[in-house]
PDB file of N, CA and C in Angstrom:
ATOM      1  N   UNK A   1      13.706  11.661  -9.249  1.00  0.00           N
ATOM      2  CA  UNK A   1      12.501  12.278  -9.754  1.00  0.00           C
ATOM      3  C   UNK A   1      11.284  11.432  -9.384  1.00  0.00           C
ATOM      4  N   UNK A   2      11.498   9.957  -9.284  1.00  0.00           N
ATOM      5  CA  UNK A   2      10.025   8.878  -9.601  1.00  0.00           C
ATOM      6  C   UNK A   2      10.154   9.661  -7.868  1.00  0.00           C
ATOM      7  N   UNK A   3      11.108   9.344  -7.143  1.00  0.00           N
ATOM      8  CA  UNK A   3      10.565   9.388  -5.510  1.00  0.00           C
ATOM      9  C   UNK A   3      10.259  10.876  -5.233  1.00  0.00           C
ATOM     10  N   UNK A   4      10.213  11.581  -6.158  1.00  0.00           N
ATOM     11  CA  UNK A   4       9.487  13.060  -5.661  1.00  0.00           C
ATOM     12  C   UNK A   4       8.064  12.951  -5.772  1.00  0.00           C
ATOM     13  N   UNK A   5       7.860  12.112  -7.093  1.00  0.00           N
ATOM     14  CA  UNK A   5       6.356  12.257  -7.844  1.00  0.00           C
ATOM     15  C   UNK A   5       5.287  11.394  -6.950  1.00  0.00           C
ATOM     16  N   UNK A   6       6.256  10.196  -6.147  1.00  0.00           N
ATOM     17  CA  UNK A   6       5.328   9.299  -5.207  1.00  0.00           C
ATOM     18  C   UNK A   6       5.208   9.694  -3.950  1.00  0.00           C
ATOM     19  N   UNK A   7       6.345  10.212  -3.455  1.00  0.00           N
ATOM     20  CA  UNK A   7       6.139  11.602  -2.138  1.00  0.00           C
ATOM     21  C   UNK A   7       4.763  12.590  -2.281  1.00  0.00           C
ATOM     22  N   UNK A   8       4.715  13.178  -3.724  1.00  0.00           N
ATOM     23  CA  UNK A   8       3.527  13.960  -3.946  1.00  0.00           C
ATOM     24  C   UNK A   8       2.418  13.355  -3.876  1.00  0.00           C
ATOM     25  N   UNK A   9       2.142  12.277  -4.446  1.00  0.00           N
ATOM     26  CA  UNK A   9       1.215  10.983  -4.920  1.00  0.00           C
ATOM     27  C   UNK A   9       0.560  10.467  -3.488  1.00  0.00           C
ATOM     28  N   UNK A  10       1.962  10.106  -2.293  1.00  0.00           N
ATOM     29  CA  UNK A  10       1.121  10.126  -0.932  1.00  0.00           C
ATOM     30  C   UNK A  10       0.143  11.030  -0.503  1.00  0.00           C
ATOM     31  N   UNK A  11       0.576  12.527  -0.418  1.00  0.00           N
ATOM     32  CA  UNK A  11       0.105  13.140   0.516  1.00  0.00           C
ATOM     33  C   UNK A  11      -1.383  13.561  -0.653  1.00  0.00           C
ATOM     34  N   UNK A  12      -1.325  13.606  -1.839  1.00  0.00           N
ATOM     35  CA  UNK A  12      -2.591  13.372  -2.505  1.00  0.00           C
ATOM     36  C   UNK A  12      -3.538  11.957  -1.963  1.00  0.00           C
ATOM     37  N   UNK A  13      -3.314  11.055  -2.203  1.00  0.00           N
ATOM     38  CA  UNK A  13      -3.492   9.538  -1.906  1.00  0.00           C
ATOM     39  C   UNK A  13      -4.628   9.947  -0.358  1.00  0.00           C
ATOM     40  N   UNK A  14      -3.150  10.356   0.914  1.00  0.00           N
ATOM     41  CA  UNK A  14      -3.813  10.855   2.212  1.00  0.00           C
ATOM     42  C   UNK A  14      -4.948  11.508   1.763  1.00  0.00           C
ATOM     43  N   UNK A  15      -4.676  12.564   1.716  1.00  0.00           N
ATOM     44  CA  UNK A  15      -6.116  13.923   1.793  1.00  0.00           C
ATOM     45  C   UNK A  15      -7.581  13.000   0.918  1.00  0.00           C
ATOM     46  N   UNK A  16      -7.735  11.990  -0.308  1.00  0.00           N
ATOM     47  CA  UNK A  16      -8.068  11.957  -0.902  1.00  0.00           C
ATOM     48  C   UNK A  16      -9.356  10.662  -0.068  1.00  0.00           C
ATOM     49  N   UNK A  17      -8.136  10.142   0.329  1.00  0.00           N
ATOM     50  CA  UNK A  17      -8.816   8.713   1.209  1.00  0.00           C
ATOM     51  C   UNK A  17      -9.275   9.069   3.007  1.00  0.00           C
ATOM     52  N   UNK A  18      -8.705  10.581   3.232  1.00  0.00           N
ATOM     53  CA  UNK A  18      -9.406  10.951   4.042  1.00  0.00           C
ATOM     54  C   UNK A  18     -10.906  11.363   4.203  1.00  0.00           C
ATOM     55  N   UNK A  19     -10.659  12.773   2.993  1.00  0.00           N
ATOM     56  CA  UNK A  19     -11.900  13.615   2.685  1.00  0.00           C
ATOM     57  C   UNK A  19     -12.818  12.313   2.207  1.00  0.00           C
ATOM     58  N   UNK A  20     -12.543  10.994   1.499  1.00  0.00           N
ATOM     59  CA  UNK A  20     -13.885  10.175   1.319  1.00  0.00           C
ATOM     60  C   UNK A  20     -14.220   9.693   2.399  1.00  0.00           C
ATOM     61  N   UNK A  21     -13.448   9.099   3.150  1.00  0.00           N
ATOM     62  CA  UNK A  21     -13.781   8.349   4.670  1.00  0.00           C
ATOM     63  C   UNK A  21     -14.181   9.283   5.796  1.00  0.00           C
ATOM     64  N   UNK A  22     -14.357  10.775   5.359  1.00  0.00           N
ATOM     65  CA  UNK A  22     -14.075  11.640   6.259  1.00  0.00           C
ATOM     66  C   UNK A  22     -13.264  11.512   7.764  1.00  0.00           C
ATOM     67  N   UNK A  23     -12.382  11.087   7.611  1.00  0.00           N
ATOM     68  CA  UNK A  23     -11.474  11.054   8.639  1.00  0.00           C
ATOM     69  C   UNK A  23     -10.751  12.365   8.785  1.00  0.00           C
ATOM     70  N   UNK A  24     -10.373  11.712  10.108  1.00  0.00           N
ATOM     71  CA  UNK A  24      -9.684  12.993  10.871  1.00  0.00           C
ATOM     72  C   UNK A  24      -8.118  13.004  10.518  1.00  0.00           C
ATOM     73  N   UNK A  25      -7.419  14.213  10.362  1.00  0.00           N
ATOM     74  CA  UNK A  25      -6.267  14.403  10.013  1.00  0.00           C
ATOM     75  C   UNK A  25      -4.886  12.968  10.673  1.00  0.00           C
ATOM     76  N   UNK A  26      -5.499  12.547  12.000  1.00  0.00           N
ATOM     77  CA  UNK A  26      -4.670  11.543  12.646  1.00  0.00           C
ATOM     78  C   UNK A  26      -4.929  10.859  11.481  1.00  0.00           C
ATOM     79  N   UNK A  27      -6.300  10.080  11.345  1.00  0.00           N
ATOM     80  CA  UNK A  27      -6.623   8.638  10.769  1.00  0.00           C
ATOM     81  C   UNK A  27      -5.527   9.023   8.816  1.00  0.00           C
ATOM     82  N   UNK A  28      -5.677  10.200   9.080  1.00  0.00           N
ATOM     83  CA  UNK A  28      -5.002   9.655   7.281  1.00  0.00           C
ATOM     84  C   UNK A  28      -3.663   9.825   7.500  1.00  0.00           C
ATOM     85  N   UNK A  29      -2.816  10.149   8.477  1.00  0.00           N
ATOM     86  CA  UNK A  29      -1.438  10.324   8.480  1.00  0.00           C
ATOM     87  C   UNK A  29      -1.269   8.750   9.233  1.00  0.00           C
ATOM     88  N   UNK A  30      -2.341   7.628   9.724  1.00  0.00           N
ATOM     89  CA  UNK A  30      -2.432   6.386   9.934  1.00  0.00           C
ATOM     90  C   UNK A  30      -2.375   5.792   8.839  1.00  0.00           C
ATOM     91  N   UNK A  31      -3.229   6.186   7.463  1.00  0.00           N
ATOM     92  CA  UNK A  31      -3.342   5.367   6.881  1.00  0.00           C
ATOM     93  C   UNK A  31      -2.412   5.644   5.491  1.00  0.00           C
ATOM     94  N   UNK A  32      -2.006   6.642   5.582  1.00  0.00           N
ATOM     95  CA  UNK A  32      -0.760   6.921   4.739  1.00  0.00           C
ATOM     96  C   UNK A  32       0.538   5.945   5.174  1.00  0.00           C
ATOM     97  N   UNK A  33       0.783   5.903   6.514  1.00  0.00           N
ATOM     98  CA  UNK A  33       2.206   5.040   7.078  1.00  0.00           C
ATOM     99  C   UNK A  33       1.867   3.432   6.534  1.00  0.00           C
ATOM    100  N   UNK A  34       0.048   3.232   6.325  1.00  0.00           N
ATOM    101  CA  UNK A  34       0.127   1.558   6.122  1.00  0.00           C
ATOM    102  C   UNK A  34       0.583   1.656   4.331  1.00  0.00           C
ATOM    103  N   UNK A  35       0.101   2.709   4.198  1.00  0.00           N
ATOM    104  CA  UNK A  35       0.268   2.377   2.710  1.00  0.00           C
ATOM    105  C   UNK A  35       2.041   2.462   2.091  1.00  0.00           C
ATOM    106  N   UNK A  36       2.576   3.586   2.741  1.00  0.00           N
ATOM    107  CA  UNK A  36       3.812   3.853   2.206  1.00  0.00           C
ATOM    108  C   UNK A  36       4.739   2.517   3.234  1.00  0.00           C
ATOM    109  N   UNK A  37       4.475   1.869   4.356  1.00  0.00           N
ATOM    110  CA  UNK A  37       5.084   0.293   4.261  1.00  0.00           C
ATOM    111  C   UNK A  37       4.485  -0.238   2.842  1.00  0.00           C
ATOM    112  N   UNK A  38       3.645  -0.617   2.722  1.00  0.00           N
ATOM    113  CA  UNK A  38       3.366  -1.660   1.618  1.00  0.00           C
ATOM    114  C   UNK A  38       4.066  -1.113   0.522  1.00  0.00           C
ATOM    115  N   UNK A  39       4.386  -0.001   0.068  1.00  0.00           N
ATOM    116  CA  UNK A  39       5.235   0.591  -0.909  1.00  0.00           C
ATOM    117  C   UNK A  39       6.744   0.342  -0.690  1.00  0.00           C
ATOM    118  N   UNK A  40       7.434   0.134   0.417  1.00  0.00           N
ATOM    119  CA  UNK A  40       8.842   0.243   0.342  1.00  0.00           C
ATOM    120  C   UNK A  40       9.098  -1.100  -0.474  1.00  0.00           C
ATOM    121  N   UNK A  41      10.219  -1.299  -1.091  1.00  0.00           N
ATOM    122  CA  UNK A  41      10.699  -1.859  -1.822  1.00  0.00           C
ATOM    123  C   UNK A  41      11.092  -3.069  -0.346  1.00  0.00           C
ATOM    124  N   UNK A  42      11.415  -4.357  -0.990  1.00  0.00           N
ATOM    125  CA  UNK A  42      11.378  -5.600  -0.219  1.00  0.00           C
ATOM    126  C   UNK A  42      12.563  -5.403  -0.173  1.00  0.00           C
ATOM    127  N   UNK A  43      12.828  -6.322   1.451  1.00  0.00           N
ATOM    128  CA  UNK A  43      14.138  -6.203   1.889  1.00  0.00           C
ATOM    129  C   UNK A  43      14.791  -7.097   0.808  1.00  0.00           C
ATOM    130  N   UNK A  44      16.148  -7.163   1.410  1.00  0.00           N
ATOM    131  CA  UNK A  44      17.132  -8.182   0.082  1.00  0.00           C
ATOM    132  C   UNK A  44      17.145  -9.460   1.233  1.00  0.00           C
ATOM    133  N   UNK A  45      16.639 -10.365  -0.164  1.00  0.00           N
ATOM    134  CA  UNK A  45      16.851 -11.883   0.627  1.00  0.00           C
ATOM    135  C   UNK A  45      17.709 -12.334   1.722  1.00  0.00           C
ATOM    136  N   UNK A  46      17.441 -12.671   2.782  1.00  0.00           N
ATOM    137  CA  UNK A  46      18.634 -13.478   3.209  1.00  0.00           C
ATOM    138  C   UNK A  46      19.633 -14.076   2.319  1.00  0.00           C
ATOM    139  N   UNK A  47      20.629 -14.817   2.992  1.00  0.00           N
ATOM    140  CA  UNK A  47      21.908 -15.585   1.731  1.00  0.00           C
ATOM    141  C   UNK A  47      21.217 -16.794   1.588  1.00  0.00           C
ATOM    142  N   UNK A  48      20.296 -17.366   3.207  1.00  0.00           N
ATOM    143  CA  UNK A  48      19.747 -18.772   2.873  1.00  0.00           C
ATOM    144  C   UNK A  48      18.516 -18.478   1.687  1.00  0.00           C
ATOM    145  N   UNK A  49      18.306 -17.624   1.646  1.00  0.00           N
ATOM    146  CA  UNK A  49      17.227 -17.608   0.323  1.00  0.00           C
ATOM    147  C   UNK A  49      17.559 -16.868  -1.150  1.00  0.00           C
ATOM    148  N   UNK A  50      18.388 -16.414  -1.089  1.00  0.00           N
ATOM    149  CA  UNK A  50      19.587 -16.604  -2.337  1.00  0.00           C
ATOM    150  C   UNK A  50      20.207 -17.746  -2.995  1.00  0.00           C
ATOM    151  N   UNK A  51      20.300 -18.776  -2.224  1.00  0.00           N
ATOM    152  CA  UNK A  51      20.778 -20.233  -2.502  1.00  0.00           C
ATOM    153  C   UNK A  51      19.403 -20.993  -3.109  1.00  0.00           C
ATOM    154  N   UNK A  52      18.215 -20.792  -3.402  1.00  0.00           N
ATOM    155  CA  UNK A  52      17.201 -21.364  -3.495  1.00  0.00           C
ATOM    156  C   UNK A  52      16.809 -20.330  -4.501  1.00  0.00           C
ATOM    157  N   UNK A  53      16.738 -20.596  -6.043  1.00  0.00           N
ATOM    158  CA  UNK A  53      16.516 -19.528  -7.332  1.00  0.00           C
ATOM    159  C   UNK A  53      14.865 -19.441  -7.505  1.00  0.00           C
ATOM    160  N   UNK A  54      14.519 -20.751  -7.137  1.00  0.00           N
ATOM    161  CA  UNK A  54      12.348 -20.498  -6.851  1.00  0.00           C
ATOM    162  C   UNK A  54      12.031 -19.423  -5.848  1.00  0.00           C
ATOM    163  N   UNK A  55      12.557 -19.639  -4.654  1.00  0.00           N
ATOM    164  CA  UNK A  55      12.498 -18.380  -4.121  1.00  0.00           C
ATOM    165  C   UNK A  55      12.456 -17.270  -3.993  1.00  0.00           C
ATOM    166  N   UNK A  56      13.982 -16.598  -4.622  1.00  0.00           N
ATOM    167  CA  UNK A  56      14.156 -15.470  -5.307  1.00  0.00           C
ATOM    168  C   UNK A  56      13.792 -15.078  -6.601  1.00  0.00           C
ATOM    169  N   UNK A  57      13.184 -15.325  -6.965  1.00  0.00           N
ATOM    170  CA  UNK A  57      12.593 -15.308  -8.354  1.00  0.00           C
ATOM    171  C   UNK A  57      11.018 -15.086  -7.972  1.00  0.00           C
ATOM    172  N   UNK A  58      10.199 -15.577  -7.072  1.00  0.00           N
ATOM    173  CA  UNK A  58       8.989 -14.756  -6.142  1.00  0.00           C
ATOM    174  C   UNK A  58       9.379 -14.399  -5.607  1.00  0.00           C
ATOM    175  N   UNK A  59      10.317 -13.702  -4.902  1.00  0.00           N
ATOM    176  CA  UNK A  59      10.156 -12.642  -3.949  1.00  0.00           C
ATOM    177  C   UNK A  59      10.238 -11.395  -4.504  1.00  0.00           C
ATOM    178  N   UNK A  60      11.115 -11.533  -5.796  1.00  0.00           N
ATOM    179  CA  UNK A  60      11.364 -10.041  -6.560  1.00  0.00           C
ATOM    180  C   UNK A  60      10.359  -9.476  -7.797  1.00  0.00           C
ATOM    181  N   UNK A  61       9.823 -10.534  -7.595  1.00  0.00           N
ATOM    182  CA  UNK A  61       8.470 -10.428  -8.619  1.00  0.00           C
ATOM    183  C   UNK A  61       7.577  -9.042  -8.206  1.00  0.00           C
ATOM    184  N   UNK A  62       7.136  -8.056  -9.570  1.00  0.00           N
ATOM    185  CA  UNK A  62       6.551  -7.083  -8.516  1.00  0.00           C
ATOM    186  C   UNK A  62       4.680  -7.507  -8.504  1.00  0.00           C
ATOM    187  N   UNK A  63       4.547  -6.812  -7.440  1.00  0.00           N
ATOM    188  CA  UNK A  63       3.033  -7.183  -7.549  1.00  0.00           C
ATOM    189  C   UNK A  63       1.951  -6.101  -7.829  1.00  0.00           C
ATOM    190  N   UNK A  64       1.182  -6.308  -8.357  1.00  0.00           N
ATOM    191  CA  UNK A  64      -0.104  -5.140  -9.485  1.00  0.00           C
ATOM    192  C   UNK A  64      -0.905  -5.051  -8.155  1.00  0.00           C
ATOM    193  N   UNK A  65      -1.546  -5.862  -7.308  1.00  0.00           N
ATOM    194  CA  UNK A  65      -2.143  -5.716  -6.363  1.00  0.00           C
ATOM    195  C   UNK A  65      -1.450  -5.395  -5.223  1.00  0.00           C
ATOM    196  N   UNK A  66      -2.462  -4.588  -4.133  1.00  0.00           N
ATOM    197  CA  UNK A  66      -2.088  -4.625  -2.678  1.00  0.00           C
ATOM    198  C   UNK A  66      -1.961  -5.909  -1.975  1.00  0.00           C
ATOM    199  N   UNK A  67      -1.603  -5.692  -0.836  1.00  0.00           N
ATOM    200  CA  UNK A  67      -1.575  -7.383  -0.262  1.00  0.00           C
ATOM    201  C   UNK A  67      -2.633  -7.032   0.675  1.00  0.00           C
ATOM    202  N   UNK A  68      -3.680  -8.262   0.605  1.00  0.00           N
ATOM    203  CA  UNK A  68      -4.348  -8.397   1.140  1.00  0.00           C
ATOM    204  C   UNK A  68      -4.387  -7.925   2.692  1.00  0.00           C
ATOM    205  N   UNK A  69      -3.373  -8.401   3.187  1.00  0.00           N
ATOM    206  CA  UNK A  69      -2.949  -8.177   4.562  1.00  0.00           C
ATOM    207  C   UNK A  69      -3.574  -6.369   4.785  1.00  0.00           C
ATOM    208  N   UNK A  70      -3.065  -5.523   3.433  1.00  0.00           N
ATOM    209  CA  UNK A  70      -3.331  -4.052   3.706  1.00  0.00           C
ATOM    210  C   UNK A  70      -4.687  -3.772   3.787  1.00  0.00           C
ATOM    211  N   UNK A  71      -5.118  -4.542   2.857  1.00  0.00           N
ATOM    212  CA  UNK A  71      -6.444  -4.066   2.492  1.00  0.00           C
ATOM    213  C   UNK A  71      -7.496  -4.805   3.910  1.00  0.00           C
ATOM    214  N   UNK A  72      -6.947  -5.763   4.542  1.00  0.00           N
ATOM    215  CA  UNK A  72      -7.791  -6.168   5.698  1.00  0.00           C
ATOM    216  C   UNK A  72      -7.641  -5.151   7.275  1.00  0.00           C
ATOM    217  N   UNK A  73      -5.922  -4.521   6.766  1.00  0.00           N
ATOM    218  CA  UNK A  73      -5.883  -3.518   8.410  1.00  0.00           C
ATOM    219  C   UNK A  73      -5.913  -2.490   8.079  1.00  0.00           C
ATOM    220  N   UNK A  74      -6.363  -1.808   6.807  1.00  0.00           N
ATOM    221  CA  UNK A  74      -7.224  -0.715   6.940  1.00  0.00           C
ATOM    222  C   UNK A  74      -8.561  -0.421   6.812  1.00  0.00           C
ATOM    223  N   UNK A  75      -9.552  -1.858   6.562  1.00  0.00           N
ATOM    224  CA  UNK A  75     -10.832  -2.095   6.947  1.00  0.00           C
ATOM    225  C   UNK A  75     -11.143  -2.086   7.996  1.00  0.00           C
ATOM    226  N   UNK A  76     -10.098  -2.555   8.773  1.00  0.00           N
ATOM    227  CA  UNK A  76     -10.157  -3.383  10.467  1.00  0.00           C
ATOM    228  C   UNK A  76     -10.128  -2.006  11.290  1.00  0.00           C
ATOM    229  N   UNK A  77      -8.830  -0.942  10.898  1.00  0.00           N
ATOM    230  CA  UNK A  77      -8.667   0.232  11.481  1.00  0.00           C
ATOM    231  C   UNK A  77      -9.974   1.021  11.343  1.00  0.00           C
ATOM    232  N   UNK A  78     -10.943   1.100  10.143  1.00  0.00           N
ATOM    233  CA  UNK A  78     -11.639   2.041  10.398  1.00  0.00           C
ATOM    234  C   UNK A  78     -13.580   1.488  10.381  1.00  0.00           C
ATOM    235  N   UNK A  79     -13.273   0.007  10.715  1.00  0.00           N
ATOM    236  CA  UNK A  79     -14.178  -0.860  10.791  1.00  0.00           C
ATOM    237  C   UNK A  79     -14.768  -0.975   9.499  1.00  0.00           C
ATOM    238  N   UNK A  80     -14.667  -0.623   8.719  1.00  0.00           N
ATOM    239  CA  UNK A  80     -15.106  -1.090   7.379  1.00  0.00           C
ATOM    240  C   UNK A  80     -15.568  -2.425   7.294  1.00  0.00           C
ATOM    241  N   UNK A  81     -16.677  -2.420   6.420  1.00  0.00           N
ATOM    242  CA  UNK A  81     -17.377  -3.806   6.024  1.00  0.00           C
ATOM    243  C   UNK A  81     -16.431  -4.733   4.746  1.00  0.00           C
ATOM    244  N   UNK A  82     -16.069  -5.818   4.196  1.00  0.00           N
ATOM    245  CA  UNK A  82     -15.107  -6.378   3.113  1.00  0.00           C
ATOM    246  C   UNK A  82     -15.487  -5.100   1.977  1.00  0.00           C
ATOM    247  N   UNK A  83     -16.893  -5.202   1.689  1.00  0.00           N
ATOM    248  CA  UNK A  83     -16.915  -4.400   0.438  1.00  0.00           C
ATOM    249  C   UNK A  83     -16.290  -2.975   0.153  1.00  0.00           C
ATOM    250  N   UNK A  84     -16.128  -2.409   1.425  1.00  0.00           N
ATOM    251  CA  UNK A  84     -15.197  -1.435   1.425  1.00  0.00           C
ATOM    252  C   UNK A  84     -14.287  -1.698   1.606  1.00  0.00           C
ATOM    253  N   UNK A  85     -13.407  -2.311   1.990  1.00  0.00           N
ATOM    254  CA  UNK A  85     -12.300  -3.132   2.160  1.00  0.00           C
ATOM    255  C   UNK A  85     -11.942  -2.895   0.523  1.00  0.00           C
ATOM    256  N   UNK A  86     -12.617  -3.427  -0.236  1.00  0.00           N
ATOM    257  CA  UNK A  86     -12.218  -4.124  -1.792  1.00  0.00           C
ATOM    258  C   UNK A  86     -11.980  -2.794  -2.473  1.00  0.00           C
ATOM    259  N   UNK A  87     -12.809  -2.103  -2.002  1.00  0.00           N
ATOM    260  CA  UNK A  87     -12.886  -0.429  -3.025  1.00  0.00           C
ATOM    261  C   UNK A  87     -11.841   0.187  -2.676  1.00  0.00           C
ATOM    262  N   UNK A  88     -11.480   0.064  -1.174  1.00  0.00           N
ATOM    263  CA  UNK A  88     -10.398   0.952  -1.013  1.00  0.00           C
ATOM    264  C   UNK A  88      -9.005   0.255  -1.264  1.00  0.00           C
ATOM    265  N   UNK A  89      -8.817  -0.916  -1.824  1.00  0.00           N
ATOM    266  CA  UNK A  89      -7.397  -1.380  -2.214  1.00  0.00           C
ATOM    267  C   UNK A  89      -7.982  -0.694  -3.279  1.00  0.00           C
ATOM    268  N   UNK A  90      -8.617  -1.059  -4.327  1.00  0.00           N
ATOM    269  CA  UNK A  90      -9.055  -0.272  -5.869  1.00  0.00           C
ATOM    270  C   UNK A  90      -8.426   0.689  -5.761  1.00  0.00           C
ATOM    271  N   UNK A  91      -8.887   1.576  -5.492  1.00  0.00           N
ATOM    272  CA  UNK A  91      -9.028   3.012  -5.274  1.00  0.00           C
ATOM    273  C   UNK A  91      -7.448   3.209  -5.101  1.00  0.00           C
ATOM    274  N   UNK A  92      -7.207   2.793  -3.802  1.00  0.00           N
ATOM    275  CA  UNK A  92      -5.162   2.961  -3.589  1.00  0.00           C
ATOM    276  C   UNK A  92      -4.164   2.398  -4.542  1.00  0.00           C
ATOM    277  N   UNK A  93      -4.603   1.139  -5.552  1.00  0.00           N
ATOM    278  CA  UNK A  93      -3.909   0.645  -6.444  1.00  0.00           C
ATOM    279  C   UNK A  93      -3.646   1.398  -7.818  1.00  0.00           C
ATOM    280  N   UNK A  94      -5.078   2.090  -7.829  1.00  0.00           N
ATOM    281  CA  UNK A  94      -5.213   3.090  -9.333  1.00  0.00           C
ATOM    282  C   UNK A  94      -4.622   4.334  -9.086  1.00  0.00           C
ATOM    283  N   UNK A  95      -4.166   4.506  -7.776  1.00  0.00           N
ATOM    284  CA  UNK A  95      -3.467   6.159  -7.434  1.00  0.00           C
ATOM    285  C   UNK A  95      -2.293   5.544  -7.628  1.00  0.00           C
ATOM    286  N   UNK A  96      -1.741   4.212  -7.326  1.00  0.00           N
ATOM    287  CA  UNK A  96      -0.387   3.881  -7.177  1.00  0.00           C
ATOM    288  C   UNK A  96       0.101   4.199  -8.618  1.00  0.00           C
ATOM    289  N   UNK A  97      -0.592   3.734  -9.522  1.00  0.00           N
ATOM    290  CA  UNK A  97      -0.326   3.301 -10.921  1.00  0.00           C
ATOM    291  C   UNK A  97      -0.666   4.424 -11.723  1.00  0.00           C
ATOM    292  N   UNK A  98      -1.196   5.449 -11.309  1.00  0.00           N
ATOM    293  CA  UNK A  98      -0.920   6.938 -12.168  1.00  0.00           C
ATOM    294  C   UNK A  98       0.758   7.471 -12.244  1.00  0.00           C
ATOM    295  N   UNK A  99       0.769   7.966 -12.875  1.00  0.00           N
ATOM    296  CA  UNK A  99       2.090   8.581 -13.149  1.00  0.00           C
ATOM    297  C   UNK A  99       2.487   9.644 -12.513  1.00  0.00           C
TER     298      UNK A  99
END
């Protein structure tokens, strides 16, 4: 059920962060793929990082924010200035976290 409601949640998310950026149908089926990577669930540790409990213990930690990394290559993709940069993790974090 949760992966139907976040399937729906994308293609809202897309259209939503398109129609503001007015982008073209490519650019949001671009910027839907960065977002739904940053959504997949983390791979499973290696075994060498299973043996090390500090490790695994941050890696499975979940995180409230985007990673930066996202929020800089979808500024970069559509040249955005930081301050848009900042609004649009906002903006994608508060769609994440609706129900």
């Amino acid at each position: 059920m949760r992966g139907a409601s976040t399937a729906g949640g994308m293609l809202v998310l897309r259209a939503v962060l398109g129609s503001y950026l007015g982008a073209s149908f490519e650019l949001r089926a671009v910027l839907g793929s960065y977002i739904e990577a940053a959504l997949r669930p983390p791979r499973r540790p290696r075994l060498l990082h299973r043996r090390c409990p500090s490790s695994s213990a941050t890696s499975s930690a979940p995180t409230s924010e985007l990673p930066f990394e996202l929020r800089d290559a979808l500024g970069s993709y559509i040249g955005a200035s930081f301050e848009l940069r900042d609004v649009l993790g906002s903006y994608i974090e508060a769609a994440l976290r609706a129900p």
